[in-house]
Protein backbone atom coordinates (compact mmCIF):
# COMPACT_ATOMS: atom_id res chain seq x y z
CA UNK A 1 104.73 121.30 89.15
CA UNK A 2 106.12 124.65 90.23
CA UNK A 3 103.22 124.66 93.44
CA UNK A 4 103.79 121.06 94.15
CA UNK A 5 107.85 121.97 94.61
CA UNK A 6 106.94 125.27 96.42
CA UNK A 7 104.81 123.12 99.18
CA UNK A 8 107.28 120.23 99.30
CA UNK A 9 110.08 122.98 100.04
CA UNK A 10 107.80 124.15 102.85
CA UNK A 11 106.99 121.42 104.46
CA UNK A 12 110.14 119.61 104.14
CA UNK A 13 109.00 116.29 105.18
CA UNK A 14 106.50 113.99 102.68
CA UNK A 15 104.72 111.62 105.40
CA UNK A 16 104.86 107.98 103.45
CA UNK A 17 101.66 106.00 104.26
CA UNK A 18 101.03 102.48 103.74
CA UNK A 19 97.08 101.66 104.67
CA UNK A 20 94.65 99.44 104.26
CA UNK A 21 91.50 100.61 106.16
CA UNK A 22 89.91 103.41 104.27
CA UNK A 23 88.56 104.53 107.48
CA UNK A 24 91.42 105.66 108.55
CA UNK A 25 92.13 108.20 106.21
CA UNK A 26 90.25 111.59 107.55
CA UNK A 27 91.48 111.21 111.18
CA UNK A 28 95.22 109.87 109.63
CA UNK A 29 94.92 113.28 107.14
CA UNK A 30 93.99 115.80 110.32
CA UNK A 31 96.44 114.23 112.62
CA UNK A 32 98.95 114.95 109.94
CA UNK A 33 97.57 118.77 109.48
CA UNK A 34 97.20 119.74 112.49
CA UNK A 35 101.20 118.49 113.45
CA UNK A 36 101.94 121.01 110.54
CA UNK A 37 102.38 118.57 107.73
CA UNK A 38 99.08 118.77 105.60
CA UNK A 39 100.55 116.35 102.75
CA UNK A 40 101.00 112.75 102.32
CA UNK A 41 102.39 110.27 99.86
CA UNK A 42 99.86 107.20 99.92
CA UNK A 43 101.58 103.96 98.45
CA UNK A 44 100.07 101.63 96.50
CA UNK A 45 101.04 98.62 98.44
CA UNK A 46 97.44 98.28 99.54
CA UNK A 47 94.26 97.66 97.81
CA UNK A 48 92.91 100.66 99.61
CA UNK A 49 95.33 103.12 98.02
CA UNK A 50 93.16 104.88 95.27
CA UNK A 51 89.97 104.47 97.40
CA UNK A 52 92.35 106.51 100.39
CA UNK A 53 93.14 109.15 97.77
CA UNK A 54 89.89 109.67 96.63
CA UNK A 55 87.89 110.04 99.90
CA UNK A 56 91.18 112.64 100.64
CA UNK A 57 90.76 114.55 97.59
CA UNK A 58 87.02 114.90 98.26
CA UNK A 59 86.91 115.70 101.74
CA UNK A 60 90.41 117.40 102.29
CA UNK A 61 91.02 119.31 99.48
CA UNK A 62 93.73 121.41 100.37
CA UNK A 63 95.90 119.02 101.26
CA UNK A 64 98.97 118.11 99.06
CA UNK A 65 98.15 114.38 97.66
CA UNK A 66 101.16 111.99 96.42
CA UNK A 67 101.00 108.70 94.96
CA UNK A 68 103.79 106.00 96.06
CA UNK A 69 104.94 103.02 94.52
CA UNK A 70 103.39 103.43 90.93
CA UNK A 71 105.28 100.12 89.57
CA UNK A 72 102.59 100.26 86.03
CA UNK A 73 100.64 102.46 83.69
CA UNK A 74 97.67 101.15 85.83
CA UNK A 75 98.95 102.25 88.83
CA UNK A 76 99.48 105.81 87.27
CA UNK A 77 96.29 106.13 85.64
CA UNK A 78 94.54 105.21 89.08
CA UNK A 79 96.52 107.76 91.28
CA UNK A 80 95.46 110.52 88.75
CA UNK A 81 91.92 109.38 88.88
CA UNK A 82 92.08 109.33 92.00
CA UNK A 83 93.03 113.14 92.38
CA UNK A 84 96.80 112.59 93.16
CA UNK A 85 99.05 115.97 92.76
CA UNK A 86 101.81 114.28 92.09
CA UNK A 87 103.37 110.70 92.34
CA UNK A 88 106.75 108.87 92.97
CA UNK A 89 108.21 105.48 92.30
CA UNK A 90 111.12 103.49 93.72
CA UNK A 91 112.85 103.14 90.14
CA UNK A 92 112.62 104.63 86.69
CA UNK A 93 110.68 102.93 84.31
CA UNK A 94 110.26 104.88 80.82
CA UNK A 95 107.12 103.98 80.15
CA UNK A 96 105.43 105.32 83.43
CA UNK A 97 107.78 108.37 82.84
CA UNK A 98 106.57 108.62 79.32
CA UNK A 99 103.08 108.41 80.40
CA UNK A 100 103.25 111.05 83.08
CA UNK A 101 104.58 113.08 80.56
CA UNK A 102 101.68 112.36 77.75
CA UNK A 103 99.22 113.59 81.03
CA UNK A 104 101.12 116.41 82.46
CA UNK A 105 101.16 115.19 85.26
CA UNK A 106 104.06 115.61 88.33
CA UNK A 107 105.55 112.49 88.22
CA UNK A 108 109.20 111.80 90.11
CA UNK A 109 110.73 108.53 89.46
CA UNK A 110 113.44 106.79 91.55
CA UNK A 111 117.01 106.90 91.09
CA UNK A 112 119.93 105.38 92.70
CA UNK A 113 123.05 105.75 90.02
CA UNK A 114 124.01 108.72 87.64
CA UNK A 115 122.71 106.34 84.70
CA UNK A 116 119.22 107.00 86.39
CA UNK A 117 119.20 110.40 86.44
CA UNK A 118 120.53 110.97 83.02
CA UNK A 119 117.99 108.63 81.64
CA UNK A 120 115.34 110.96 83.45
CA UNK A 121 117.28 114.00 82.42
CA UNK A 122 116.81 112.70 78.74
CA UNK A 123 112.87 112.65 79.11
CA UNK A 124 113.22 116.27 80.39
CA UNK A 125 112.66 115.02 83.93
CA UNK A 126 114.10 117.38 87.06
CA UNK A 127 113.12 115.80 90.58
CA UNK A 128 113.66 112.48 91.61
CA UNK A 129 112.96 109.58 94.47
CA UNK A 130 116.56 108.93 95.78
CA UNK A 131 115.88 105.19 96.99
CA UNK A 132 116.31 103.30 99.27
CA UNK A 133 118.49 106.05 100.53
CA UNK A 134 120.49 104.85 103.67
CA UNK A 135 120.79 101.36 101.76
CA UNK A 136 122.20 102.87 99.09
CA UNK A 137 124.61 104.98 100.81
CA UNK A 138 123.11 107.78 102.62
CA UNK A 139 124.30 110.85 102.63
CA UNK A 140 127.82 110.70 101.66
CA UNK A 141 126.47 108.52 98.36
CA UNK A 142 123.41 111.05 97.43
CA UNK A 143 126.62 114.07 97.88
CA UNK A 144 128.71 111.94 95.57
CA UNK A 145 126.18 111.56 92.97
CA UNK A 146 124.23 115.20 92.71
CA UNK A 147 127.41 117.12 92.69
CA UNK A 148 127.40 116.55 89.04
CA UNK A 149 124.15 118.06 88.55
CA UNK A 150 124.02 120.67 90.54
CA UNK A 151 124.27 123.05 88.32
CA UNK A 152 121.19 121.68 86.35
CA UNK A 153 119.26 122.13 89.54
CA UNK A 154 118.43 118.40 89.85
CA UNK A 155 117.42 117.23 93.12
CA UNK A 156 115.78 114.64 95.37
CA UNK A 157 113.61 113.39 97.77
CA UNK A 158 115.53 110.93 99.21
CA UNK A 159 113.51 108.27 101.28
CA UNK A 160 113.73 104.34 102.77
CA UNK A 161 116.01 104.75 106.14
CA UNK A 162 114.99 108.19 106.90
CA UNK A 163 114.05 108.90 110.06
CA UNK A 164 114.26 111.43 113.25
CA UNK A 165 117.92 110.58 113.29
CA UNK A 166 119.21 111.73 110.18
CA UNK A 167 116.90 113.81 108.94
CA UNK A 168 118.29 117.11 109.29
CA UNK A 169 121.91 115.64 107.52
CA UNK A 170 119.67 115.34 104.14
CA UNK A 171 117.96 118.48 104.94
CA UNK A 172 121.30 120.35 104.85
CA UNK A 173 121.92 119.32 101.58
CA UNK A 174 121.37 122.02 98.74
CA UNK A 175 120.27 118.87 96.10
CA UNK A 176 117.66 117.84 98.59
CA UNK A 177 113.86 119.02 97.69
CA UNK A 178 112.56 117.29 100.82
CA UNK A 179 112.70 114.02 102.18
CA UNK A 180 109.78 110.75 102.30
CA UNK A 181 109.35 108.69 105.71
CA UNK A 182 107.38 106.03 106.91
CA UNK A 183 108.57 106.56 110.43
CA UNK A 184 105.79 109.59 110.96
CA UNK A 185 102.85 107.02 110.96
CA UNK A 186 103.85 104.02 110.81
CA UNK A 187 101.29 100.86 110.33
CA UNK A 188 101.13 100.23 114.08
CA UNK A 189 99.95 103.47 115.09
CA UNK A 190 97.34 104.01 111.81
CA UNK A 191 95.60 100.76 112.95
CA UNK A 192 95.66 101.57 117.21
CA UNK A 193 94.01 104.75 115.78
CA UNK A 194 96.59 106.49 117.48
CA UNK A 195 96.29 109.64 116.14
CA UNK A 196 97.66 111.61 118.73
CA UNK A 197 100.73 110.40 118.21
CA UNK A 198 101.21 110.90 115.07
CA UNK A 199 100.65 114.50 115.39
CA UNK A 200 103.06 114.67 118.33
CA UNK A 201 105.53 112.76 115.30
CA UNK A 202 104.91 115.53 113.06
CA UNK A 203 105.37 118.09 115.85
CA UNK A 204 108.65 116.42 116.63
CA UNK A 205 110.10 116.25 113.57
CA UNK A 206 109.13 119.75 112.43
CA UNK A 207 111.38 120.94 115.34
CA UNK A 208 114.43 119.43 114.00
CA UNK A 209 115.18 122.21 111.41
């Protein structure tokens, strides 16, 4: 887990992906790399998802792979098969916590009230999915509810809203890890195979901080 925090740290921004072409994935993965964000969080919203991991994992194997929107024990045991580093989820469900755990594997669940994050602090849990973060309250919410924890160094990715325009007021925060968004590729540009923008997306956001 330690590496996986080190790299999100880094980078600063976790690209979500929603896509349903496996094709797509090499030239999606190098337009992402070469705009200086060599991760991604594929989300299993698609049929393609594991089959997207897997041809990443085998062909790019340096970059950092995340699994979104694990919802079962399925979905888990897939993304690890898969060769996921790490995966997230919109809400916390104890019995995808509990079975991340029983693997070892880097699992951050979603949170959106203190309740949450004691519930993950009980399972021994330390990063979280703040989501759906601008719905929720933004900023001035996520403040509200990691000042409490601070101390325990719990913090967040928040993501859903995030975008060019308030990116850098989560990146000031000190209980921020990094933050997710879909607006660096979004489903558009993966299917017009427009992969030069999303590199110039990367490029753009990178400068914001």
């Amino acid at each position: 887990m330690n590496d996986i925090v080190a790299k999100l740290s880094k980078y600063k921004i976790v690209p979500v992906i929603a896509i349903d072409d496996p094709d797509h994935a090499l030239p999606l993965a190098d337009a992402l790399s070469e705009g200086g964000l060599p991760l991604i969080e594929i989300t299993f919203r698609t049929s393609a998802a594991a089959a997207v991991l897997a041809i990443l994992r085998r062909e790019r194997p340096n970059m950092l792979l995340g699994a979104g929107t694990i919802l079962t024990a399925e979905d888990l045991k897939a993304a690890i098969d898969a060769g996921a580093d790490f995966a997230v989820a919109p809400g916390l469900n104890l019995k995808i916590c509990e079975a991340a755990l029983k693997n070892n594997f880097p699992f951050m669940p979603g949170i959106m009230t203190p309740t949450d994050i004691e519930a993950g602090m009980t399972l021994g849990l330390q990063y979280f999915k703040f989501f759906p973060a601008e719905a929720a309250g933004g900023v001035t919410y996520l403040s509200s509810i990691a000042a409490p924890y601070l101390h325990k160094n719990i913090r967040f990715i928040p993501t859903g809203g995030v975008s060019a325009i308030n990116l850098q007021d989560y990146l000031k925060m000190k209980s921020v890890l990094a933050v997710g968004g879909t607006w660096i590729a979004r489903s558009e540009d993966i299917h017009a195979a427009d992969w030069p923008r999303i590199k110039e997306k990367c490029l753009e956001a990178l400068k914001t901080f």
